[in-house]
N, C-alpha and C. Protein backbone atom coordinates (compact mmCIF):
# COMPACT_ATOMS: atom_id res chain seq x y z
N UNK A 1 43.42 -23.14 45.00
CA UNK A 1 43.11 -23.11 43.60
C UNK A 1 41.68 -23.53 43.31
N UNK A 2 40.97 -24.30 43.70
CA UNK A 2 39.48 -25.20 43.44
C UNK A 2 38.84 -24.08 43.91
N UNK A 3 38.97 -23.22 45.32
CA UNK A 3 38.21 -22.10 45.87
C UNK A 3 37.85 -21.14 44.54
N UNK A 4 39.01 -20.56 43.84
CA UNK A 4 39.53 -19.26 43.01
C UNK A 4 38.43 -20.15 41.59
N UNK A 5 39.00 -21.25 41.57
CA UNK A 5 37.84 -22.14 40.40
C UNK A 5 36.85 -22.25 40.31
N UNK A 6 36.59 -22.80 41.55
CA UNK A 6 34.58 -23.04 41.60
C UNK A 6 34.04 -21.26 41.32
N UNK A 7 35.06 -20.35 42.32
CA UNK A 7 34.41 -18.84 41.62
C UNK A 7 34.18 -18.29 40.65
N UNK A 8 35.50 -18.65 39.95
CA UNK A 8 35.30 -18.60 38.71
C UNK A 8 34.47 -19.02 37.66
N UNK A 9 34.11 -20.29 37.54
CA UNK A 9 32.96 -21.19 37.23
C UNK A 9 31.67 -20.01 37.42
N UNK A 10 31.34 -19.75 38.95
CA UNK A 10 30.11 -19.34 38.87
C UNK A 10 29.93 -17.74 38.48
N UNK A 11 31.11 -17.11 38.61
CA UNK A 11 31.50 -15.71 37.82
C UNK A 11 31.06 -16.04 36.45
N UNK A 12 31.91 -16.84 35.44
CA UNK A 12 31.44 -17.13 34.23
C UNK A 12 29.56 -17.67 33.61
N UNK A 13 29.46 -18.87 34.54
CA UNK A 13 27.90 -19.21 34.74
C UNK A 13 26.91 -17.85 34.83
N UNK A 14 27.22 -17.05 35.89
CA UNK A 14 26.23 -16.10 36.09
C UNK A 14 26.05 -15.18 34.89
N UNK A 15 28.03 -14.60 34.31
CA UNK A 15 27.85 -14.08 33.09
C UNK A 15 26.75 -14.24 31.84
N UNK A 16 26.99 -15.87 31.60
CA UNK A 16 26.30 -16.69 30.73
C UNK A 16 24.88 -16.72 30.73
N UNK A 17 24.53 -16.77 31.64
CA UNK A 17 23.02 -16.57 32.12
C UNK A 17 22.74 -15.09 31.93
N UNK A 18 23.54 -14.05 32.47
CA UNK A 18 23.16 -13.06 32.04
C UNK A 18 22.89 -12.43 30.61
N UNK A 19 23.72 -12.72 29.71
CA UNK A 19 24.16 -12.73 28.18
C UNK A 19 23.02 -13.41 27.42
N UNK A 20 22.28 -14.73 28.00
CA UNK A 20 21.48 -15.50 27.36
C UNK A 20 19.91 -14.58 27.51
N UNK A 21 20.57 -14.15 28.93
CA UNK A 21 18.66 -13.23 29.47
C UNK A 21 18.79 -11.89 28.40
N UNK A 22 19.80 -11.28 27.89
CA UNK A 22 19.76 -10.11 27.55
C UNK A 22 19.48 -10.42 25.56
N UNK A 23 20.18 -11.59 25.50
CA UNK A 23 20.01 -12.12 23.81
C UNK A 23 18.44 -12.29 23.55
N UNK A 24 17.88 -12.72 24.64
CA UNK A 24 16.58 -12.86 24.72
C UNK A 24 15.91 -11.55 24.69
N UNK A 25 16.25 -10.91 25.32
CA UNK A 25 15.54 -9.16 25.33
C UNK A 25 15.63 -8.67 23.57
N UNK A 26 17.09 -9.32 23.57
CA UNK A 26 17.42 -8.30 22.38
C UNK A 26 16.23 -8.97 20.88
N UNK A 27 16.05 -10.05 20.95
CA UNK A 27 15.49 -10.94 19.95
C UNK A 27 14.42 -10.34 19.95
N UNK A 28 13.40 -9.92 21.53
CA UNK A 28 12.54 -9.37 21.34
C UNK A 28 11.83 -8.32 20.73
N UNK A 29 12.90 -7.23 21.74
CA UNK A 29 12.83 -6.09 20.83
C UNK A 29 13.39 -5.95 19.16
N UNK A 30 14.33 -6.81 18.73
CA UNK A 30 14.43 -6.36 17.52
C UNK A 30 13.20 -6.95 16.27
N UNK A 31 12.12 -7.52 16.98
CA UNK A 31 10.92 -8.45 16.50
C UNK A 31 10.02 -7.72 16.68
N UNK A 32 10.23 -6.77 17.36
CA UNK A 32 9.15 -5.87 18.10
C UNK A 32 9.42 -4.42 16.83
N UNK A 33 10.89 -3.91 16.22
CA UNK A 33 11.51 -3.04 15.85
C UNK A 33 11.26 -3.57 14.39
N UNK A 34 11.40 -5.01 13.86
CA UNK A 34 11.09 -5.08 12.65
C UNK A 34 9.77 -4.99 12.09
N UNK A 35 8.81 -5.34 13.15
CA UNK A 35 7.54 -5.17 12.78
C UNK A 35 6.62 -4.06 12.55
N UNK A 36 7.26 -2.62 13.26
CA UNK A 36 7.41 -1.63 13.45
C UNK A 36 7.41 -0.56 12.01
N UNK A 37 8.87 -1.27 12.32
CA UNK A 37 9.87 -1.32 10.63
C UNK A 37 8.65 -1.47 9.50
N UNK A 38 8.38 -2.66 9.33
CA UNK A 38 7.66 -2.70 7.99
C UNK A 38 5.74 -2.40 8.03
N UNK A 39 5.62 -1.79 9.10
CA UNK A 39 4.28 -1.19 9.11
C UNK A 39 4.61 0.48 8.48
N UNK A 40 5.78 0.67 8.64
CA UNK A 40 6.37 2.27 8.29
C UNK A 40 6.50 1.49 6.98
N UNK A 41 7.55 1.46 6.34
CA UNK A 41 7.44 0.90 4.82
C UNK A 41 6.32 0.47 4.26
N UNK A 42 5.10 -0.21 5.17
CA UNK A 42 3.83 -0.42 3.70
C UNK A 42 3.12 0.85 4.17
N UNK A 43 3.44 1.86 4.79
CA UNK A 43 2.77 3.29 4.99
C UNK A 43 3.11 4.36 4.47
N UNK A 44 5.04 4.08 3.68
CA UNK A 44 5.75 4.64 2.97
C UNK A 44 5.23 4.19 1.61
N UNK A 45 5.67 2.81 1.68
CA UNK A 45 5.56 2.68 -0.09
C UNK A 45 3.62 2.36 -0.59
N UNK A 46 3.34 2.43 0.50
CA UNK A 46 2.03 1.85 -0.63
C UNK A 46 0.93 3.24 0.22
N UNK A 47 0.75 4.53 -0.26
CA UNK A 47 0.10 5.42 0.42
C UNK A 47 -1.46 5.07 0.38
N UNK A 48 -2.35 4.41 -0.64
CA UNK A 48 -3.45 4.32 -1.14
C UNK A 48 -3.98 3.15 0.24
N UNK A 49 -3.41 1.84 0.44
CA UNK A 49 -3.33 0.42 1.39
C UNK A 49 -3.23 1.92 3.41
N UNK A 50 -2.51 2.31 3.07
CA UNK A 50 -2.14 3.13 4.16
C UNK A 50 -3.39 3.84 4.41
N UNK A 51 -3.63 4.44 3.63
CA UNK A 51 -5.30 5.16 3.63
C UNK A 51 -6.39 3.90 4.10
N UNK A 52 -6.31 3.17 3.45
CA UNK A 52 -7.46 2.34 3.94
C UNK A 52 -7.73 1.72 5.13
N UNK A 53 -6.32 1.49 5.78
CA UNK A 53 -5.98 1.22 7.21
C UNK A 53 -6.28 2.12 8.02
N UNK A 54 -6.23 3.59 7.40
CA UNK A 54 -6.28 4.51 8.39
C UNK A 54 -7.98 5.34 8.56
N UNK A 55 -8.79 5.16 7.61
CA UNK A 55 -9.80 5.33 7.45
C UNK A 55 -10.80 4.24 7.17
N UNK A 56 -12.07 4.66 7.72
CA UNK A 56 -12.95 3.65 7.92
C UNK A 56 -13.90 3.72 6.08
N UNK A 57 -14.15 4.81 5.84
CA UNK A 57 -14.58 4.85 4.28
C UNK A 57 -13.90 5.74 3.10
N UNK A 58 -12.79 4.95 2.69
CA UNK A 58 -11.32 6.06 1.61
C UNK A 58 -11.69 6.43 0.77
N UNK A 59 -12.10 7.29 0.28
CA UNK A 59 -12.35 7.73 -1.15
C UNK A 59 -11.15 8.17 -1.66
N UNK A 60 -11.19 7.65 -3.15
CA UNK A 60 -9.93 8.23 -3.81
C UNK A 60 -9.84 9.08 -4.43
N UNK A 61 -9.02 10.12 -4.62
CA UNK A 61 -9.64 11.54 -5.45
C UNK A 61 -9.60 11.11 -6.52
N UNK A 62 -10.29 12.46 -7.06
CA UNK A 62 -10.76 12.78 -8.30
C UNK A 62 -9.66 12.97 -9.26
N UNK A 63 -8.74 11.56 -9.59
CA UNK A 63 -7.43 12.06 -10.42
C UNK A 63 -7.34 12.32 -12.09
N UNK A 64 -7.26 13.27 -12.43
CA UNK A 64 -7.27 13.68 -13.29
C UNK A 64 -6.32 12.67 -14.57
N UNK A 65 -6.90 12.84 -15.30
CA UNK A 65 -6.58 11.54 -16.64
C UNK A 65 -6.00 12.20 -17.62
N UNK A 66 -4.98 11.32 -18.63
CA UNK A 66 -4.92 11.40 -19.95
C UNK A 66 -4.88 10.39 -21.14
N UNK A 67 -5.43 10.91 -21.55
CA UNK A 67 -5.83 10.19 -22.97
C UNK A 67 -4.40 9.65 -23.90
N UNK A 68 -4.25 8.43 -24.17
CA UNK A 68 -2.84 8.06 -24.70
C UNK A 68 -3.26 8.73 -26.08
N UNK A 69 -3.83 8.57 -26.74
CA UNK A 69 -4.36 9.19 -28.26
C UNK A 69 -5.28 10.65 -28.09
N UNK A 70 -4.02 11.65 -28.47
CA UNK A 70 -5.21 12.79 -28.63
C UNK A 70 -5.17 14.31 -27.39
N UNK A 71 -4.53 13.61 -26.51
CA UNK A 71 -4.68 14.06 -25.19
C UNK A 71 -5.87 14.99 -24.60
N UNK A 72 -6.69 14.32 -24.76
CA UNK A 72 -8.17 14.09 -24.24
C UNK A 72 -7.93 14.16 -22.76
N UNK A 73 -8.73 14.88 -21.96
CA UNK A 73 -8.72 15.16 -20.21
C UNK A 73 -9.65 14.46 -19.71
N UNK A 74 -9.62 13.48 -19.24
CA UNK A 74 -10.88 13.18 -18.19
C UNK A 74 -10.62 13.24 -17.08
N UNK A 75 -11.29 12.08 -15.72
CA UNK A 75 -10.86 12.12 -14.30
C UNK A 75 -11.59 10.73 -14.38
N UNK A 76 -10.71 9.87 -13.08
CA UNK A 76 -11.10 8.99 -12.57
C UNK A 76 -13.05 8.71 -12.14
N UNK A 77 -13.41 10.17 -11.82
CA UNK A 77 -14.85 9.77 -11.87
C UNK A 77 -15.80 9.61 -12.52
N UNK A 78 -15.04 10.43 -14.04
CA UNK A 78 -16.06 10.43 -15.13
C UNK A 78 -16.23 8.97 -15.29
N UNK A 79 -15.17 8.09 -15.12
CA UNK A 79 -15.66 6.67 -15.43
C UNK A 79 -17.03 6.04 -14.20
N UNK A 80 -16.93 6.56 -13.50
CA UNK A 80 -17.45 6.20 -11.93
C UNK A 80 -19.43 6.21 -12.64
N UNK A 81 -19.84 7.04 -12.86
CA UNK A 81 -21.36 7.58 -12.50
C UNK A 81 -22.03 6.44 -11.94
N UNK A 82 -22.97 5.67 -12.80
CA UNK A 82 -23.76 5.02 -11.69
C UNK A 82 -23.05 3.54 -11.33
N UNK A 83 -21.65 2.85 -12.20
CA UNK A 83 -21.30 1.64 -11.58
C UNK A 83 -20.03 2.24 -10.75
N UNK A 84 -19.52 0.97 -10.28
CA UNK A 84 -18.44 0.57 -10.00
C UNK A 84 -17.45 1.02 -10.79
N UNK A 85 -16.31 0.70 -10.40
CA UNK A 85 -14.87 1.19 -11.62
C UNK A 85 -13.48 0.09 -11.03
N UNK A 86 -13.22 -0.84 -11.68
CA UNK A 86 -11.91 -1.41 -11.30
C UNK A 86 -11.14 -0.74 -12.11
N UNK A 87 -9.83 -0.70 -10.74
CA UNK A 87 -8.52 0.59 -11.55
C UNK A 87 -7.82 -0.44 -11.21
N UNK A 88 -6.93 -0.42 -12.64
CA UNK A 88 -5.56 -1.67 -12.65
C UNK A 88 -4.59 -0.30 -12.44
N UNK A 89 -3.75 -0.35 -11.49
CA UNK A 89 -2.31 0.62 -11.36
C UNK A 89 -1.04 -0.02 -11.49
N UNK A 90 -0.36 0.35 -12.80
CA UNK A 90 0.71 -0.39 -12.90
C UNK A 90 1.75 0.42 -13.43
N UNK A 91 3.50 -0.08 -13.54
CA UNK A 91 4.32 0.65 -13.68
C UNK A 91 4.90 -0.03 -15.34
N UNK A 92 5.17 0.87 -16.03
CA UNK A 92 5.80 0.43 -17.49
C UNK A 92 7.17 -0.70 -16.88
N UNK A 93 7.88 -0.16 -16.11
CA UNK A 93 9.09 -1.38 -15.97
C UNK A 93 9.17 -2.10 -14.82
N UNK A 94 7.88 -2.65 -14.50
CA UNK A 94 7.44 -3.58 -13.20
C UNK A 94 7.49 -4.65 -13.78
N UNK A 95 8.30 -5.91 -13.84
CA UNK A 95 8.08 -7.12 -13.83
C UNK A 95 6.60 -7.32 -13.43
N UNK A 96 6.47 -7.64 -12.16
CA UNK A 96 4.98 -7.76 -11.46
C UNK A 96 4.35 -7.03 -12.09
N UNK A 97 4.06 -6.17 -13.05
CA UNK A 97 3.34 -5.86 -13.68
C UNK A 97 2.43 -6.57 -14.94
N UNK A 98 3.78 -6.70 -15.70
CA UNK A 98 3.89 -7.51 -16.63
C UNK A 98 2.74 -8.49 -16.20
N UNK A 99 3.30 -9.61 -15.43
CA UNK A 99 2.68 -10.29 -15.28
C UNK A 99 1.14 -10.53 -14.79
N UNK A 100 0.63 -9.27 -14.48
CA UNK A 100 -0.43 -9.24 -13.99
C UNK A 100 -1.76 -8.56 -15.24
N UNK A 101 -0.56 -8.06 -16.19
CA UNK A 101 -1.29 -8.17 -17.60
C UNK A 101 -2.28 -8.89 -17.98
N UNK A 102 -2.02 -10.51 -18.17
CA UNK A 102 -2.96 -11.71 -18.46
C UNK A 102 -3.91 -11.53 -17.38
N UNK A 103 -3.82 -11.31 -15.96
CA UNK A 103 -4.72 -11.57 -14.92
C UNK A 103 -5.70 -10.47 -15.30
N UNK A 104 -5.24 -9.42 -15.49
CA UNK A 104 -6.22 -7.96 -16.00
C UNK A 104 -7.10 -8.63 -17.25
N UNK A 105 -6.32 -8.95 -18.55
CA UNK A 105 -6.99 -8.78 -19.27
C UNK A 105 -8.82 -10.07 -19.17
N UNK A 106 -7.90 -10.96 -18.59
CA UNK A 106 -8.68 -11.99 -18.45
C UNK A 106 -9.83 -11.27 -17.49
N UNK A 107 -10.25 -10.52 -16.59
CA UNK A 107 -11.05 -9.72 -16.01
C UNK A 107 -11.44 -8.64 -16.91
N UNK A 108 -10.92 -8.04 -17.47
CA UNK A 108 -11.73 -7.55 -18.32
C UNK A 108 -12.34 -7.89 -19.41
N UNK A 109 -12.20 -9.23 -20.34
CA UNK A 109 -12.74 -9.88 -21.06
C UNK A 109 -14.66 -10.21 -20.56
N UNK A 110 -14.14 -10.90 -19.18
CA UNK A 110 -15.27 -11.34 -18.44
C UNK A 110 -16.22 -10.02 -17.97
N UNK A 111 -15.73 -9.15 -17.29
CA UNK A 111 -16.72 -8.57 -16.93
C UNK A 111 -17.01 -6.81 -17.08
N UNK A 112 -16.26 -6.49 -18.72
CA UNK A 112 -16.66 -5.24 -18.80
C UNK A 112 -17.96 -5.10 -19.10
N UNK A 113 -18.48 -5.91 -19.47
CA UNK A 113 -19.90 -5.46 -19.46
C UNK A 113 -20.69 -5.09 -18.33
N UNK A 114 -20.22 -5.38 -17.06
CA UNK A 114 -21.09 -4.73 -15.53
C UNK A 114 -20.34 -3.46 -15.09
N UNK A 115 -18.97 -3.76 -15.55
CA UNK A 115 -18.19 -2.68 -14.39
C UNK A 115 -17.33 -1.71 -15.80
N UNK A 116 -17.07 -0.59 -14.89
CA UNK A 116 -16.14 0.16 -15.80
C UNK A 116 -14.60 -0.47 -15.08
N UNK A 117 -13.53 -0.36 -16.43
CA UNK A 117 -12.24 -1.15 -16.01
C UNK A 117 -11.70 -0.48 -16.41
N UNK A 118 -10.22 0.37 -16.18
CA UNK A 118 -9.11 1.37 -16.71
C UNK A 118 -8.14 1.02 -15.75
N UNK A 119 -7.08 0.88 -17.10
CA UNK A 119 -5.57 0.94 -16.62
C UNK A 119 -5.08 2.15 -16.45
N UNK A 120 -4.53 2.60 -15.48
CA UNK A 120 -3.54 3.71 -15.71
C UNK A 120 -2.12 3.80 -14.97
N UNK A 121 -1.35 4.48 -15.31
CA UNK A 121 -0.05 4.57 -15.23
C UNK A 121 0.50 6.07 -15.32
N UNK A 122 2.05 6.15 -14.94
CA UNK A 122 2.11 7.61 -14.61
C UNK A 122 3.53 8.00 -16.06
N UNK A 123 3.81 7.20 -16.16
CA UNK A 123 4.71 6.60 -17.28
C UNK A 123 4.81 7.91 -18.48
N UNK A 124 5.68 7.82 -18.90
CA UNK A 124 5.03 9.01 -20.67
C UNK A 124 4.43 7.85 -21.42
N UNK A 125 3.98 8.71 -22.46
CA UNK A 125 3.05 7.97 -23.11
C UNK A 125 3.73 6.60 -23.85
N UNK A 126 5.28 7.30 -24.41
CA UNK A 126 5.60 6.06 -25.44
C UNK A 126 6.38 4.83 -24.32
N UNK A 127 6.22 4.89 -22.76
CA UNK A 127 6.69 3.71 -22.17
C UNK A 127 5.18 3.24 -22.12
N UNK A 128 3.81 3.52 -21.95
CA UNK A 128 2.78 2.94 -21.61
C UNK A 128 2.29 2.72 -22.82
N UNK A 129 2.94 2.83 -24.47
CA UNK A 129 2.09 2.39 -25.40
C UNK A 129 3.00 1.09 -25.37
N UNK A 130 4.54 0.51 -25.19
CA UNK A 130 5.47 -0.35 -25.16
C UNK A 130 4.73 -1.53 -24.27
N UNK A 131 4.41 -1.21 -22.94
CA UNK A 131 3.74 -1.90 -22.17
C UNK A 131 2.38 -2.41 -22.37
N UNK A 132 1.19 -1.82 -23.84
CA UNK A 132 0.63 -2.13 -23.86
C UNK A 132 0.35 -2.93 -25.19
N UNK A 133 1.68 -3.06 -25.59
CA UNK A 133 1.90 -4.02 -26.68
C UNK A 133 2.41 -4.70 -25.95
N UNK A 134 3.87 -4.59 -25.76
CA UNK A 134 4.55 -5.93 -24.80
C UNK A 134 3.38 -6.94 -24.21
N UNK A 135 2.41 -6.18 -23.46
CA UNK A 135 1.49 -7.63 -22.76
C UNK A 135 0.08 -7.26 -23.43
N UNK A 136 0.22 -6.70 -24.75
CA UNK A 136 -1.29 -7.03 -25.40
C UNK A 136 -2.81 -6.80 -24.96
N UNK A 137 -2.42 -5.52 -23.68
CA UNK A 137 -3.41 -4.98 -23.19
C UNK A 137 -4.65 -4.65 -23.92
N UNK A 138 -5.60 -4.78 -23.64
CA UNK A 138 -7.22 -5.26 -23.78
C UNK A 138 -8.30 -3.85 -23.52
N UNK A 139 -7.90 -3.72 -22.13
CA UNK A 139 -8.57 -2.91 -21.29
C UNK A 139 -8.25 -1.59 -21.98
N UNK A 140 -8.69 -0.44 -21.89
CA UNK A 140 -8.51 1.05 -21.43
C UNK A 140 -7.48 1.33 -20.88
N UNK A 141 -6.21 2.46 -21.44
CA UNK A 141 -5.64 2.84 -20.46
C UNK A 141 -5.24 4.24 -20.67
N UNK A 142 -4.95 4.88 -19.40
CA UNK A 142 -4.82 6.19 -19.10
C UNK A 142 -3.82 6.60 -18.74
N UNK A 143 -2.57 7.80 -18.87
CA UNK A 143 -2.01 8.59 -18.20
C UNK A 143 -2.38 8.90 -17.02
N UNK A 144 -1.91 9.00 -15.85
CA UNK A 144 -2.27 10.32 -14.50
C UNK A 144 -0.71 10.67 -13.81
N UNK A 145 -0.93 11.80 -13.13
CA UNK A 145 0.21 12.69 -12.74
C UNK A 145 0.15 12.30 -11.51
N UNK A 146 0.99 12.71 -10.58
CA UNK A 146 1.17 13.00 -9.22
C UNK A 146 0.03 13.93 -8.93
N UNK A 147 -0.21 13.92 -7.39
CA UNK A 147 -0.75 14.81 -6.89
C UNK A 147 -0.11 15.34 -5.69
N UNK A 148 -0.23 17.01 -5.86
CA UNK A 148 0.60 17.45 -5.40
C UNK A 148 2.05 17.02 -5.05
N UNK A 149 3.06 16.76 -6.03
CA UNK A 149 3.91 15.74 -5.72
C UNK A 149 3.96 14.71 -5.39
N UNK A 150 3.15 13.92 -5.19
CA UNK A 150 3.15 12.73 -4.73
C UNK A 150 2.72 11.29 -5.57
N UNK A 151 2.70 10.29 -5.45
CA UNK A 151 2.56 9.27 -6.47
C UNK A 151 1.12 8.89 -4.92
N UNK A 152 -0.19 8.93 -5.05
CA UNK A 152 -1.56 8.20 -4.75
C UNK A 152 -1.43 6.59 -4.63
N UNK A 153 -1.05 5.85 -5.23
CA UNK A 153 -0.76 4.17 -5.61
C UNK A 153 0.14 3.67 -4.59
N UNK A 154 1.31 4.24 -4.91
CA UNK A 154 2.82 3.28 -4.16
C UNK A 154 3.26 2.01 -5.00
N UNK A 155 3.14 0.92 -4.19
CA UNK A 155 3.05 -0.24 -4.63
C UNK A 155 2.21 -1.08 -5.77
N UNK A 156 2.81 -0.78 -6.43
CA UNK A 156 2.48 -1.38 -8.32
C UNK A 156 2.94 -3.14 -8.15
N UNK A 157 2.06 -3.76 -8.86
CA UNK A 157 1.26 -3.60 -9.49
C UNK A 157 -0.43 -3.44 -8.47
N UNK A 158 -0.91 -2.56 -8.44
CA UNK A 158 -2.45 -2.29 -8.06
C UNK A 158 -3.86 -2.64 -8.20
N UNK A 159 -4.54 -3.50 -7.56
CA UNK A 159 -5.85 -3.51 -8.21
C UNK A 159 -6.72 -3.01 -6.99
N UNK A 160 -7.68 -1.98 -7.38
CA UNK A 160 -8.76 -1.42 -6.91
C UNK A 160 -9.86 -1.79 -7.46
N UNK A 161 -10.63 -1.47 -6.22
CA UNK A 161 -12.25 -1.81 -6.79
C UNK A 161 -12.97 -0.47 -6.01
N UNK A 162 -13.48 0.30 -6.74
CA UNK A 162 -14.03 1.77 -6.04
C UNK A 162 -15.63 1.09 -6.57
N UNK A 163 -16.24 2.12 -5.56
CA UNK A 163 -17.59 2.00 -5.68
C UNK A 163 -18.19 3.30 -6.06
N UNK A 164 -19.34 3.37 -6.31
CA UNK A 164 -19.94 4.71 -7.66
C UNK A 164 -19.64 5.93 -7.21
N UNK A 165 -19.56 6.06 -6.24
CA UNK A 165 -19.20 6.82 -5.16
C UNK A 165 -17.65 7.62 -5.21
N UNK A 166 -16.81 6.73 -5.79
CA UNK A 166 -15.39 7.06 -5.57
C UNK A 166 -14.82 6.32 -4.32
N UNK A 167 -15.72 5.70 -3.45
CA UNK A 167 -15.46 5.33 -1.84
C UNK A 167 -14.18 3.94 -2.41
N UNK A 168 -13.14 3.85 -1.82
CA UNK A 168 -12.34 2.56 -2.26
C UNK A 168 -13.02 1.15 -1.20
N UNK A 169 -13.37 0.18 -1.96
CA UNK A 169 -14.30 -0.52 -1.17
C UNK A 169 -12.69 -1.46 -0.59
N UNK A 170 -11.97 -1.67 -1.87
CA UNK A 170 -10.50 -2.89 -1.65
C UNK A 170 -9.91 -2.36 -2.54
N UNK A 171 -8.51 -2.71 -1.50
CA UNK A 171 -7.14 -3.06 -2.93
C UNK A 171 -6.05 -4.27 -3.11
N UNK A 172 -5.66 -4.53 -3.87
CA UNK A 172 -4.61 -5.70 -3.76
C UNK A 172 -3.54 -5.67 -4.59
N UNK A 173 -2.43 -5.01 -3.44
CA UNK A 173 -0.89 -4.75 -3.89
C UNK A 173 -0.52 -6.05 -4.56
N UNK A 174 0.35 -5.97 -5.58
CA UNK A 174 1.10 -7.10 -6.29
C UNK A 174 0.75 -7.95 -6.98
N UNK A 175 1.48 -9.28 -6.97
CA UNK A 175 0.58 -10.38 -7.53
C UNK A 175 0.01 -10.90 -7.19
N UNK A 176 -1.00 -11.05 -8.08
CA UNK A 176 -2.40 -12.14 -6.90
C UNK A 176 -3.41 -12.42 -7.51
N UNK A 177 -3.45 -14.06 -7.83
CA UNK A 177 -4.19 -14.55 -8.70
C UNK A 177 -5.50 -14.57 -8.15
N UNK A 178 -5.49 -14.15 -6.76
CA UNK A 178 -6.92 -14.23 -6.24
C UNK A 178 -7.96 -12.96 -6.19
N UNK A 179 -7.12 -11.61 -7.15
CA UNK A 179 -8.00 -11.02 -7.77
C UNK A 179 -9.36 -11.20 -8.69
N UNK A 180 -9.76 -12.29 -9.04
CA UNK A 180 -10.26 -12.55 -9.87
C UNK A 180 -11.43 -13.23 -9.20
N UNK A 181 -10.91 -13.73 -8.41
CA UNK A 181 -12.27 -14.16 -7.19
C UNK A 181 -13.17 -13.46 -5.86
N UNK A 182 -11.87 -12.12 -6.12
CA UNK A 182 -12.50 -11.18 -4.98
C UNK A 182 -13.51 -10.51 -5.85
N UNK A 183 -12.90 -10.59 -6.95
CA UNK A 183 -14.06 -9.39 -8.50
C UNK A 183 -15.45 -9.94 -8.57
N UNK A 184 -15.19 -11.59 -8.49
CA UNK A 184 -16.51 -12.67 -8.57
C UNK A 184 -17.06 -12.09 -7.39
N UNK A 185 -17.17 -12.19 -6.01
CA UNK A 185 -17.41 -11.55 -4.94
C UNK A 185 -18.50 -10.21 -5.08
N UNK A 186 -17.68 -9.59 -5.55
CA UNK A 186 -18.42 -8.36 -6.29
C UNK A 186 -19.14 -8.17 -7.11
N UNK A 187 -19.22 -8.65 -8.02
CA UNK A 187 -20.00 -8.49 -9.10
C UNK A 187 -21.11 -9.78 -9.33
């Protein structure tokens, strides 16, 4: 019986050891698979951040605008000529949006006088006039469409900083009070 035991023992032991070496593999790779994972999701959801990763100087197209009053046509570059242009991108029923209202307006208080500043959104008009009462928007804001099917932005709430150029110099998905110091930076 002790013979059939001690085997047993080291039958089970070796199991155990084996099970522990393979939990270990598995931890790896699934660390290896999540990270993977969410480099595909901020390449899915945020296409504009994806561009910038993937190119060394992004320019953003030439997206065509609308006028909330009037429906007036412009494009993202007519604002562009010889400055800069910060683009706030936000969604009518984004919480994080909302909140990034005060952070906008407070930047545009300070520094429309150097830079051109426009909100835009893809929204109809009467969710982006709601949103711009709801948070008492300040700034400029614009309609834009998809291109070619597609939503350009992703991840709302958006702040860009393009240069005269159209070239996207930065962006900063979400909330982030430290927009306001990257702008100082700049300007």
């Amino acid at each position: 019986m002790n013979l059939s035991t001690s085997k047993m023992i080291g039958i089970l032991s070796g199991i155990i050891i084996l099970l522990c070496a393979l939990i270990v593999v598995l931890a790896i790779v699934n660390r290896n698979l999540r990270y993977e994972n969410s480099k595909l999701n901020f390449m899915l959801y945020t296409p504009s951040d994806a561009i910038i990763l993937n190119q060394k100087s992004p320019i953003l197209p030439n997206i065509a605008l609308v006028s909330l009053k009037g429906d007036q046509k412009t494009t993202i570059y007519d604002f562009l000529g010889k400055q800069s242009i910060i683009l706030f991108v936000f969604s009518t029923d984004c919480y994080s949006c909302d909140q990034m209202a005060t952070v906008w307006n407070d930047i545009f208080r300070a520094y429309r006088n150097r830079v051109a500043i426009v909100g835009i959104s893809k929204h109809p008009v009467a969710a982006i006039m709601q949103y711009i009462s709801r948070n008492r928007v300040e700034f400029p804001v614009y309609k834009y469409g998809e291109i070619q099917g597609i939503d350009p932005f992703g991840t709302l709430p958006l702040t860009m900083f393009l240069e005269s150029n159209g070239k996207i110099k930065w962006s900063i998905p979400g909330i982030n009070q430290n927009v306001k110091n990257k702008i100082m930076e700049e300007i």
